[in-house]
Each structure stands twice: as structure tokens, then as C-alpha cells.
PDB file of N, CA and C in Angstrom:
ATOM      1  N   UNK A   1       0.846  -1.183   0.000  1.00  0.00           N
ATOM      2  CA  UNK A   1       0.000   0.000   0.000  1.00  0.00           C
ATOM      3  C   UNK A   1       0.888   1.241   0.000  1.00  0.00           C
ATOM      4  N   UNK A   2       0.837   1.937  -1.286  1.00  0.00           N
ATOM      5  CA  UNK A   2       1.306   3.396  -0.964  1.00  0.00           C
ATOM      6  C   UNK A   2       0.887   4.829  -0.991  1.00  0.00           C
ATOM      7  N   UNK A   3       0.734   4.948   0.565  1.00  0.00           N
ATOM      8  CA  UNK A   3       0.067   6.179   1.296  1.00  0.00           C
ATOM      9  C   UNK A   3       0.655   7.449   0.032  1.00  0.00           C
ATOM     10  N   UNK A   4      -0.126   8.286  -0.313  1.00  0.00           N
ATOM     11  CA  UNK A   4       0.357   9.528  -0.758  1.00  0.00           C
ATOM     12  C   UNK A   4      -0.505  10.862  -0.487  1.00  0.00           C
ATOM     13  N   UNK A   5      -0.021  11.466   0.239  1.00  0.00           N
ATOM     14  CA  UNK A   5      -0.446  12.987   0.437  1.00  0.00           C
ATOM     15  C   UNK A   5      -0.670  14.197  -0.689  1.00  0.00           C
ATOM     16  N   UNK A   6      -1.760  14.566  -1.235  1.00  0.00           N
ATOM     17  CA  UNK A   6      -1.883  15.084  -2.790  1.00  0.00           C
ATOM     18  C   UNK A   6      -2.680  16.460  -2.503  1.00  0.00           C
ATOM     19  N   UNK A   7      -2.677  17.564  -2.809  1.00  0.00           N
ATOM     20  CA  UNK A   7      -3.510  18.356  -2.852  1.00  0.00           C
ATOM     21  C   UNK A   7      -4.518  18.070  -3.681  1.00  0.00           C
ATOM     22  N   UNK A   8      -6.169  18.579  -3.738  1.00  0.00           N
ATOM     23  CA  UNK A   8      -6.897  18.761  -4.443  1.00  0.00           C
ATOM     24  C   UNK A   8      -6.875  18.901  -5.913  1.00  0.00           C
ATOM     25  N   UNK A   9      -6.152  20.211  -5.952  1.00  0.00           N
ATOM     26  CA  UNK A   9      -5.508  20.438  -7.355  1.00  0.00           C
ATOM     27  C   UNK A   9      -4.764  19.624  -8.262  1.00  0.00           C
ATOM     28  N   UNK A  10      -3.979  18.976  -7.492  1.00  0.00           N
ATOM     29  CA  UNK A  10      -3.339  17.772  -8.669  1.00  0.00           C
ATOM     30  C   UNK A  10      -4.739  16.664  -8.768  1.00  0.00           C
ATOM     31  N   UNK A  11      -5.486  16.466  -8.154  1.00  0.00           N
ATOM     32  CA  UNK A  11      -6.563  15.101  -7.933  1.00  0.00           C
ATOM     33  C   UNK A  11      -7.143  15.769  -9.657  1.00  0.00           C
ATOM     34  N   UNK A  12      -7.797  16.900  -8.889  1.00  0.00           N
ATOM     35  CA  UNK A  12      -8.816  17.407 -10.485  1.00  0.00           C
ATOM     36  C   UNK A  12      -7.858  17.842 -11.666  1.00  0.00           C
ATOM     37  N   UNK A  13      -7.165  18.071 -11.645  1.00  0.00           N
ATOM     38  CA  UNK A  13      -6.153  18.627 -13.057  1.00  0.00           C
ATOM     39  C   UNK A  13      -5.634  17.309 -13.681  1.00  0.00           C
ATOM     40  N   UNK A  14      -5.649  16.056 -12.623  1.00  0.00           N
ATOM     41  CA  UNK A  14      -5.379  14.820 -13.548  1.00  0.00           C
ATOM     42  C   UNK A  14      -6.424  14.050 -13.913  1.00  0.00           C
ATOM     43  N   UNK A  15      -7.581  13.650 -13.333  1.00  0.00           N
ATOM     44  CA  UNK A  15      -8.255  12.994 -13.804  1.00  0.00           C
ATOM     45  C   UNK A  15      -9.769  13.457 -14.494  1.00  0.00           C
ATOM     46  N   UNK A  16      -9.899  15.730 -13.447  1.00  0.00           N
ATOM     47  CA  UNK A  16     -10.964  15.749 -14.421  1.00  0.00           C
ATOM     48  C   UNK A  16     -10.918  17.705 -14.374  1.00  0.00           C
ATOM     49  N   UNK A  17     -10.504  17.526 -15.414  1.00  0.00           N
ATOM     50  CA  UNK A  17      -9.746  19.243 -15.303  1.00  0.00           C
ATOM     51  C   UNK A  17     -10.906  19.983 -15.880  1.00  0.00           C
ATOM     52  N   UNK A  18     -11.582  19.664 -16.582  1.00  0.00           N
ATOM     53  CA  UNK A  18     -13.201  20.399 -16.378  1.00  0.00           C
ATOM     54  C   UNK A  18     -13.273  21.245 -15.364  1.00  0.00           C
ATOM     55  N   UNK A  19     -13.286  20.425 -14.325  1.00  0.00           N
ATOM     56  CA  UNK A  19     -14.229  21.016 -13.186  1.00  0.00           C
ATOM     57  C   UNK A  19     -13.090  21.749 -12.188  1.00  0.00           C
ATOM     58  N   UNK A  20     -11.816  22.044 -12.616  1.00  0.00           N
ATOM     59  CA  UNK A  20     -11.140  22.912 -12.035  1.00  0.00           C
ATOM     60  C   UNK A  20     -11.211  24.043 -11.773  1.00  0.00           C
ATOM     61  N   UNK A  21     -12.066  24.782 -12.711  1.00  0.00           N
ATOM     62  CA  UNK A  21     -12.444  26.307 -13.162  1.00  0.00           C
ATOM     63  C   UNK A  21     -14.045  26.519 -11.661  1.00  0.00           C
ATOM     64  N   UNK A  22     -14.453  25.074 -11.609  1.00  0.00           N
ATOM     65  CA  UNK A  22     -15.622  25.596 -10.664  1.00  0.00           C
ATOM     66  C   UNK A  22     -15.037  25.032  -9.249  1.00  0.00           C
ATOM     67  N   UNK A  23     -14.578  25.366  -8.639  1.00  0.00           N
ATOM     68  CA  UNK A  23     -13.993  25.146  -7.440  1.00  0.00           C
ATOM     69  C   UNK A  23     -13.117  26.716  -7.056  1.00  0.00           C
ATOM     70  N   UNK A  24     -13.330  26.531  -5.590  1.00  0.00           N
ATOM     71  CA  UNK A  24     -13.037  27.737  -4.847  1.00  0.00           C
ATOM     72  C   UNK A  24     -11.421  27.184  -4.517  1.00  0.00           C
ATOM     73  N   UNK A  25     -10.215  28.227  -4.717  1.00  0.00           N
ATOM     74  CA  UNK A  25      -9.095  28.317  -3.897  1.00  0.00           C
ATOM     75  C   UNK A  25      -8.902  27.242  -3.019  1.00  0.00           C
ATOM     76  N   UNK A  26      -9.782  27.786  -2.008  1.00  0.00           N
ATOM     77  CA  UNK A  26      -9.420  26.807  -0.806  1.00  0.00           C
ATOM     78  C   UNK A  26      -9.845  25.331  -0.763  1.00  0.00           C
ATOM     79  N   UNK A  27     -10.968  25.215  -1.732  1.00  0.00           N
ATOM     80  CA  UNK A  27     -10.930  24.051  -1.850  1.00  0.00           C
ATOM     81  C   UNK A  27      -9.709  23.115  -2.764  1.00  0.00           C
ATOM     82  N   UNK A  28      -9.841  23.665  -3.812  1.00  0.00           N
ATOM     83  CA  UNK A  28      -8.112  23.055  -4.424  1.00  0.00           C
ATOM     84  C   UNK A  28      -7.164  23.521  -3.643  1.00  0.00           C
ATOM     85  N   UNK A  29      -7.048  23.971  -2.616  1.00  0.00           N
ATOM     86  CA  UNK A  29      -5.428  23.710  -1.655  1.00  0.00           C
ATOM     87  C   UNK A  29      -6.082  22.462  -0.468  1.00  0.00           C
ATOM     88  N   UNK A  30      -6.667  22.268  -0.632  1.00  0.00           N
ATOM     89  CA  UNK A  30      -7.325  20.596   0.661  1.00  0.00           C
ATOM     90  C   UNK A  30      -5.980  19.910   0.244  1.00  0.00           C
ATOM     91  N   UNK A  31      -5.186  19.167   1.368  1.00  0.00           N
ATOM     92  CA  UNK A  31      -4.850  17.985   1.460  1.00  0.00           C
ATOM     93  C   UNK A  31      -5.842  16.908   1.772  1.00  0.00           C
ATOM     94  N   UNK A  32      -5.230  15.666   0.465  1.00  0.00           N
ATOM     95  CA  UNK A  32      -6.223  14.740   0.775  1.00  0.00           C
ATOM     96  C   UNK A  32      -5.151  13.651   0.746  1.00  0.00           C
ATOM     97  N   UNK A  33      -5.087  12.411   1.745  1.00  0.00           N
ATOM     98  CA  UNK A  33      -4.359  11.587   1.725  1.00  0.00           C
ATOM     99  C   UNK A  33      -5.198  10.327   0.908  1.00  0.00           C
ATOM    100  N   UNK A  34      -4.782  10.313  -0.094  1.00  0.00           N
ATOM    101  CA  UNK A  34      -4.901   8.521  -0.455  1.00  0.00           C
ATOM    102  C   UNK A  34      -3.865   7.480  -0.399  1.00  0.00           C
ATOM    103  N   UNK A  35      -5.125   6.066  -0.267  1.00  0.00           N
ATOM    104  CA  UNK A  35      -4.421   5.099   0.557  1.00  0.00           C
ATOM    105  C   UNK A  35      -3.433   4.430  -0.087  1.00  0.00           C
ATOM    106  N   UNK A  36      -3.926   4.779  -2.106  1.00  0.00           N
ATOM    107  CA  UNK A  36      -2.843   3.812  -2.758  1.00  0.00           C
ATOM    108  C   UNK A  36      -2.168   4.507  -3.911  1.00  0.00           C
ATOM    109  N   UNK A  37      -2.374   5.822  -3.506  1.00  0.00           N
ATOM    110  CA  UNK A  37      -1.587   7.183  -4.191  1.00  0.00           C
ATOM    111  C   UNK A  37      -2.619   7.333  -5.091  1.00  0.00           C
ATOM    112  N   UNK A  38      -2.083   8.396  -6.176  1.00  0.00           N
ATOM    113  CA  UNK A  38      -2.787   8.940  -6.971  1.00  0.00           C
ATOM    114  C   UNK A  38      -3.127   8.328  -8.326  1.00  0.00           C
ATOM    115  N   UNK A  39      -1.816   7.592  -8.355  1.00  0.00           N
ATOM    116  CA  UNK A  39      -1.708   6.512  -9.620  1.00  0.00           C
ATOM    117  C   UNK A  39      -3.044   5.359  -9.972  1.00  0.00           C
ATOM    118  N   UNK A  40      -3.504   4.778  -8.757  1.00  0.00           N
ATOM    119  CA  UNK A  40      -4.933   4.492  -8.013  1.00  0.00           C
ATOM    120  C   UNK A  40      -6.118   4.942  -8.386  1.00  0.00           C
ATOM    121  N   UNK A  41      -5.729   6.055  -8.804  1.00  0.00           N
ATOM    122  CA  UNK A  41      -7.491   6.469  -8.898  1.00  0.00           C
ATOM    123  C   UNK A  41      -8.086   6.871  -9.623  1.00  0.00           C
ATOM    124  N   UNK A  42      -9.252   6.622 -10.247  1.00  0.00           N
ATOM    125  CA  UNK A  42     -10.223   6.929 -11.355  1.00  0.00           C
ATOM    126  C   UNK A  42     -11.199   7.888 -11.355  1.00  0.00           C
ATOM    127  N   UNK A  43     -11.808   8.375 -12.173  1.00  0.00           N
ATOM    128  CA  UNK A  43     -12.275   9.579 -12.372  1.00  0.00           C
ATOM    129  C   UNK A  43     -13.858   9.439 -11.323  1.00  0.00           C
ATOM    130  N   UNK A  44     -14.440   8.611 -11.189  1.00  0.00           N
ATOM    131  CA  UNK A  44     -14.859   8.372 -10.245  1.00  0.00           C
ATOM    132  C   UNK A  44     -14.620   8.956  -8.893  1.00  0.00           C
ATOM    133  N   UNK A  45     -13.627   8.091  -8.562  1.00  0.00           N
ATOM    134  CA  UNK A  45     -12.933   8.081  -7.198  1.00  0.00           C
ATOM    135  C   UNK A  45     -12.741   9.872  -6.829  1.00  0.00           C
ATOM    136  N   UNK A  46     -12.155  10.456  -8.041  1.00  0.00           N
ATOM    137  CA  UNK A  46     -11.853  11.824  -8.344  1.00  0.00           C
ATOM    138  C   UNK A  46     -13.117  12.571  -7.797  1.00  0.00           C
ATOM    139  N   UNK A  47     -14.580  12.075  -8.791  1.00  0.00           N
ATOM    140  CA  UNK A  47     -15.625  12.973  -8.194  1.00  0.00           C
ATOM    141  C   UNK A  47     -16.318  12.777  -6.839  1.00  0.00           C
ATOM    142  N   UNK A  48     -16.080  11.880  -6.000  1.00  0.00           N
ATOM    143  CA  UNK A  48     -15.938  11.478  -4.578  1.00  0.00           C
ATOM    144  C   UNK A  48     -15.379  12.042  -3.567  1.00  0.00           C
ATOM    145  N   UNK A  49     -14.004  12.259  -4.016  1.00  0.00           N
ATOM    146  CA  UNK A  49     -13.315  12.927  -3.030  1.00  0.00           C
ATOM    147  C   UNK A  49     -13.861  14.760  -3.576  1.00  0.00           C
ATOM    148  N   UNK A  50     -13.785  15.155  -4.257  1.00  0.00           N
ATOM    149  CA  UNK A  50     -14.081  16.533  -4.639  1.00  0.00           C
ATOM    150  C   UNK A  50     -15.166  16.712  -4.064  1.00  0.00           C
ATOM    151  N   UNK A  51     -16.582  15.643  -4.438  1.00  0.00           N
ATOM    152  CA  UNK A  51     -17.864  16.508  -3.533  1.00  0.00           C
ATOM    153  C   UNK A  51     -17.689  16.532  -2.215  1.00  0.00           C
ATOM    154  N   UNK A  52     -16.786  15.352  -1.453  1.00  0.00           N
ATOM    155  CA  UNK A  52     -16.530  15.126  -0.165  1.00  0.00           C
ATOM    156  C   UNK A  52     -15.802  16.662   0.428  1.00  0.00           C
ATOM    157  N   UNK A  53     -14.957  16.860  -0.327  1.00  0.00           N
ATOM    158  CA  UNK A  53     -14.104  17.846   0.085  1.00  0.00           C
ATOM    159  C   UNK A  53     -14.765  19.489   0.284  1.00  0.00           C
ATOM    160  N   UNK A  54     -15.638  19.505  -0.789  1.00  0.00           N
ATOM    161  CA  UNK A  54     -16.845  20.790  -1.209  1.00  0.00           C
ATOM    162  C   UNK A  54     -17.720  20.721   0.348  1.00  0.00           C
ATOM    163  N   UNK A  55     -18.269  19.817   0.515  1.00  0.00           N
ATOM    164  CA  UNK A  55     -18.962  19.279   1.549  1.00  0.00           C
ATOM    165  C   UNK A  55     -18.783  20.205   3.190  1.00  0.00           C
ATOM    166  N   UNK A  56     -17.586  19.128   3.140  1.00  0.00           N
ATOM    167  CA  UNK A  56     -16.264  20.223   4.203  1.00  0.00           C
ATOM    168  C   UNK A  56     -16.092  21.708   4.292  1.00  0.00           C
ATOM    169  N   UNK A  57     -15.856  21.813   3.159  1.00  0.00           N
ATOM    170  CA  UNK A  57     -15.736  23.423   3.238  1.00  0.00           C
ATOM    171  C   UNK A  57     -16.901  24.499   3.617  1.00  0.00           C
ATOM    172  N   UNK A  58     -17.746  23.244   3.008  1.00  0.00           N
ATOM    173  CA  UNK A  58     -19.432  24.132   3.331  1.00  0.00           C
ATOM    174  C   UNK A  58     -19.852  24.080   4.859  1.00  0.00           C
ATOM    175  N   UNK A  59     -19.020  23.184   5.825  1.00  0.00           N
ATOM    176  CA  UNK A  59     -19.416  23.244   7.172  1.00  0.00           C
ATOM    177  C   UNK A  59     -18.741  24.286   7.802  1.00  0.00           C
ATOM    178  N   UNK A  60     -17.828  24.891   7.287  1.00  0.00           N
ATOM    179  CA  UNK A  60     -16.754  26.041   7.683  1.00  0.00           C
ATOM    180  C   UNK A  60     -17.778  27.127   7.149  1.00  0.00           C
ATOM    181  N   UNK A  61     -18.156  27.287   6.098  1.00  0.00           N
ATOM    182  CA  UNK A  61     -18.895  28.148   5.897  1.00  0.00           C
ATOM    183  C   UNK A  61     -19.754  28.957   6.806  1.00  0.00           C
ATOM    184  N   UNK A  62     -19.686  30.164   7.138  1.00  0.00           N
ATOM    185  CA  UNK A  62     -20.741  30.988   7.934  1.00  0.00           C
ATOM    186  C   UNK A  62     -21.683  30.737   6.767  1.00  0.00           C
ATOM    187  N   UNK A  63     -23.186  31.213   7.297  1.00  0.00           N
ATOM    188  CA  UNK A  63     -24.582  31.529   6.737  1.00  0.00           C
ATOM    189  C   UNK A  63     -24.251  32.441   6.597  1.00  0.00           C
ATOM    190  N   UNK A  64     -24.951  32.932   5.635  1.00  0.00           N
ATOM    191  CA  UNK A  64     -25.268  34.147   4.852  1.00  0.00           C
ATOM    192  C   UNK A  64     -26.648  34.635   4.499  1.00  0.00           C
TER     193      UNK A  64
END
């Protein structure tokens, strides 16, 4: 198993660079650790961790 530590930004710019343009800053600077690196993962997997990560950010979020 090889652990790899990846920002956001490399996750979406490799497997789905579309959707790079709709994401906030802080969400493409997230560290996300995967379990079997980046090499591992499919575009799938890609839109998983991204809504997961969106998710997150939205609990930080104040109301408005």
C-alpha cells in the first residue's frame, strides 16, 4: 500500500480538469491523503473525493 499525500488540485487537473475552473481556492489547496496514491485512482474516485471535500468546506462556511 502506498500512502500519498496530494492536494486537491493535482486530484482534479489529472483525472478531471473540467471542473477545475468551478472550485473555490481553498478548496483546491485541501490535502487529501490517499491510501494507494494517486496513480490508483479513477475519475470516479476523483468525483468522490471533490464533492466530499466541497462538503467540508461548506461546514466552515458561515450563513449568509
Amino acid at each position: 500500500m502506498k500512502m500519498e499525500t496530494v492536494k486537491l488540485s493535482r486530484i482534479v487537473m489529472k483525472l478531471t480538469p473540467e471542473l477545475y475552473s468551478s472550485l473555490k481556492p481553498n478548496e483546491l489547496n485541501s490535502e487529501i491523503v490517499l491510501a494507494n496514491g494517486i496513480d490508483a485512482l479513477e475519475s470516479e474516485d476523483a468525483l468522490e473525493i471533490i464533492q466530499y471535500s466541497i462538503s467540508e468546506h461548506q461546514k466552515d462556511a458561515p450563513l449568509q
